[in-house]
Protein backbone atom coordinates (compact mmCIF):
# COMPACT_ATOMS: atom_id res chain seq x y z
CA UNK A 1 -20.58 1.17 2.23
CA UNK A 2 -21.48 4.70 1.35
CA UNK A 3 -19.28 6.55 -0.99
CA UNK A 4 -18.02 9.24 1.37
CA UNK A 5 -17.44 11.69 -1.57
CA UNK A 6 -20.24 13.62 -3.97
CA UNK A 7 -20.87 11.73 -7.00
CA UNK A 8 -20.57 15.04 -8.47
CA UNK A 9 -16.32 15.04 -7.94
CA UNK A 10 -14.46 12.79 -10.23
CA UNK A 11 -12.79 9.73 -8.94
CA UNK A 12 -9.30 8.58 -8.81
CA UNK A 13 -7.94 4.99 -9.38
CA UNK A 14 -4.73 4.25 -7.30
CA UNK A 15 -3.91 1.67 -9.38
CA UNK A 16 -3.83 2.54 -13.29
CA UNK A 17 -1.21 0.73 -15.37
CA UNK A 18 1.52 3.05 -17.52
CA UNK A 19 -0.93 3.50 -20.86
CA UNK A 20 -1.44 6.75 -21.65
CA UNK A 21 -5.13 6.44 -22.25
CA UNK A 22 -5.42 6.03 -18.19
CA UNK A 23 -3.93 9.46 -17.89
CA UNK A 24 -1.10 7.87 -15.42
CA UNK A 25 -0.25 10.11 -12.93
CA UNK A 26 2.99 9.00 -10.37
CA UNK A 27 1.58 8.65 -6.54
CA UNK A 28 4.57 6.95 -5.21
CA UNK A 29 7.45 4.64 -6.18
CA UNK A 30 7.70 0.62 -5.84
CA UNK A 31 10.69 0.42 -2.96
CA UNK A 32 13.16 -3.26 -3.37
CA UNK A 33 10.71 -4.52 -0.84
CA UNK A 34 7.69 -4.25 -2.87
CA UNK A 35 6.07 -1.38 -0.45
CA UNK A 36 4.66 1.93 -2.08
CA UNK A 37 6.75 4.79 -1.01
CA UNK A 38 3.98 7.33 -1.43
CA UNK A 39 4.55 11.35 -2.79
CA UNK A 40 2.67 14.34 -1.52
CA UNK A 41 1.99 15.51 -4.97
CA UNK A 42 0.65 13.61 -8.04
CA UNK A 43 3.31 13.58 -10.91
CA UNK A 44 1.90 13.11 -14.27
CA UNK A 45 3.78 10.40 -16.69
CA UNK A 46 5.38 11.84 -19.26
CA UNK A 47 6.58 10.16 -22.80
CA UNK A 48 10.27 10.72 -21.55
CA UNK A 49 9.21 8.99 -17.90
CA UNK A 50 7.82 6.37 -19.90
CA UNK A 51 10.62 5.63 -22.47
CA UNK A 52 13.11 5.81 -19.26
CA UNK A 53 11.37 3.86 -17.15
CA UNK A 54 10.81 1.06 -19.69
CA UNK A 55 7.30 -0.82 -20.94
CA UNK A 56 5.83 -1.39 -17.78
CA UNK A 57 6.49 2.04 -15.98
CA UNK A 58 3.81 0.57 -13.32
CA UNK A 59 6.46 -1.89 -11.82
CA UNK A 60 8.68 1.31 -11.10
CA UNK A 61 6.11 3.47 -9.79
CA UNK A 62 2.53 3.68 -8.78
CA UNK A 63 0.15 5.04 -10.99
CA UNK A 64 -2.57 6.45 -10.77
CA UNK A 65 -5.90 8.14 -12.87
CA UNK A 66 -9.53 8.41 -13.69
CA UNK A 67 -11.41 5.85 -12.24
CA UNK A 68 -13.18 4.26 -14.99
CA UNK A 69 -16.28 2.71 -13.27
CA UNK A 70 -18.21 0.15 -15.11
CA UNK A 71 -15.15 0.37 -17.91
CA UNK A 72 -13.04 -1.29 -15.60
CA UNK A 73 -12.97 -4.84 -15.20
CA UNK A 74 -12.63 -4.40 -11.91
CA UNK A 75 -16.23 -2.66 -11.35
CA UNK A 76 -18.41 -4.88 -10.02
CA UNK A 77 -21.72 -4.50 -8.18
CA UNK A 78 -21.35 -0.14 -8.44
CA UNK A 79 -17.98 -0.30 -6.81
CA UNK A 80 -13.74 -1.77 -6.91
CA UNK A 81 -13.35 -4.72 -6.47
CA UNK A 82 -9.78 -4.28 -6.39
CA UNK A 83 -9.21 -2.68 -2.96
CA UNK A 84 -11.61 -5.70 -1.15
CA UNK A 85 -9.60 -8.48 -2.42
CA UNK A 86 -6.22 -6.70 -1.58
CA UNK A 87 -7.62 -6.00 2.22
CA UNK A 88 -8.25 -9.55 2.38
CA UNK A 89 -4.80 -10.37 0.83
CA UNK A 90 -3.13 -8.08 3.39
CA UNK A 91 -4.65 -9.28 6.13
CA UNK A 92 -4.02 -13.03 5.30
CA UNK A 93 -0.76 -12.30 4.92
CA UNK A 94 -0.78 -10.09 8.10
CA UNK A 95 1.09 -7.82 5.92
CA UNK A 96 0.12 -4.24 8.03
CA UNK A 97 -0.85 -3.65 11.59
CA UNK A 98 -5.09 -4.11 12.19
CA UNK A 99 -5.24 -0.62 12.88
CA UNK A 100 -2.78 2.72 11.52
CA UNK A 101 -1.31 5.00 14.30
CA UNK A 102 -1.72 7.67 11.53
CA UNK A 103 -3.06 7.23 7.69
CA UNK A 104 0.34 7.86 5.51
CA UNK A 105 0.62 10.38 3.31
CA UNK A 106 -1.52 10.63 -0.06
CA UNK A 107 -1.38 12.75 -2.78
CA UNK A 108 -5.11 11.90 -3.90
CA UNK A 109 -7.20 11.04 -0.77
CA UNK A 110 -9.70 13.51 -1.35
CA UNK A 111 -10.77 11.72 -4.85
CA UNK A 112 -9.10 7.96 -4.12
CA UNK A 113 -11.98 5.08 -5.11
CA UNK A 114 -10.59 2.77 -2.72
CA UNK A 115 -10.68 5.71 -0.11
CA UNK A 116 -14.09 6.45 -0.45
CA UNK A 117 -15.31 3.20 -0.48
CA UNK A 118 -13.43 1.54 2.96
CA UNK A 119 -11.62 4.81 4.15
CA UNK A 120 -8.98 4.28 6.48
CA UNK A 121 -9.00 0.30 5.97
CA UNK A 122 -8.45 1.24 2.59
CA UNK A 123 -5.02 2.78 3.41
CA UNK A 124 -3.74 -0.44 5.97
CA UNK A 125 -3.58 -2.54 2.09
CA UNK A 126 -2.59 0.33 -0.31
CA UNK A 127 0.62 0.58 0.34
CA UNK A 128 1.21 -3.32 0.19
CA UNK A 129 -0.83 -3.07 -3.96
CA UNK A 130 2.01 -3.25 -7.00
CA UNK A 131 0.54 -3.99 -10.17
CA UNK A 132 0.55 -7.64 -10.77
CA UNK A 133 -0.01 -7.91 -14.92
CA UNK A 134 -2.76 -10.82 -15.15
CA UNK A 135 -4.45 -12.56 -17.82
CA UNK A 136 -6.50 -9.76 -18.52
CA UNK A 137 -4.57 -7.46 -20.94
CA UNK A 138 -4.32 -4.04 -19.72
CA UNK A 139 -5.73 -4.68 -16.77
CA UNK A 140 -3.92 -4.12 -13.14
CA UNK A 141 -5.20 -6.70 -11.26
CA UNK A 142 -3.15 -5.91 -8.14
CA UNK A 143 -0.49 -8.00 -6.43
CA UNK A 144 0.26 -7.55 -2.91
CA UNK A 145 4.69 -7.03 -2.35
């Protein structure tokens, strides 16, 4: 699919771990069911978040930063591979409704990777992603609560 933003604007991962080199920015919070509660405005991770929150702030909140492209070991064939696997997931699962009534709130649609790649689909499985640490050190890899 298309990206549906210029390549010109820079792109934002919705799924960054706690590290400070991914510039981790809060979108929402993990809720005791393992949904996203999404936040209308990006809050950037500080030191003192971090130190509170523990070594793995990513299992507290949702993260997210710059997406790194072809750094990312998720990047595969020009685009995330992330946000296809988790749509599948969801959908296996029959986690979220086929279609949204109305897309949920998000502090950064207007740059989101996922969003430009699958648009609305992309929002049915977002709020179902929690970072899942893998094999892959620093790495999310996505897990679906």
């Amino acid at each position: 699919m298309p990206s549906r933003l210029p390549m010109t604007k820079r792109m934002t991962c919705p799924s960054v771990t706690g590290d400070p080199k991914h510039e981790p920015q809060i979108i929402g919070f993990i809720e005791a069911n393992g949904r996203v509660a999404n936040i209308p405005t990006p809050i950037p991770l500080t030191d003192a978040m971090r130190a509170a929150a523990g070594p793995q702030p990513e299992r507290m909140f949702r993260l997210a930063g710059p997406c790194r492209e072809s750094r990312c070991v998720q990047w595969r064939d020009a685009a995330c591979s992330l946000i296809g696997r988790m749509q599948e997931t969801v959908d296996r699962l029959q986690l979220a409704p086929d279609t949204l009534a109305s897309l949920p709130r998000c502090a950064i649609r207007g740059t989101c990777r996922w969003w430009a790649q699958a648009g609305p689909e992309a929002c049915r499985a977002c709020a179902h992603v929690i970072y899942n640490p893998g094999t892959t050190a620093g790495s999310a890899t996505g897990g679906v609560g």
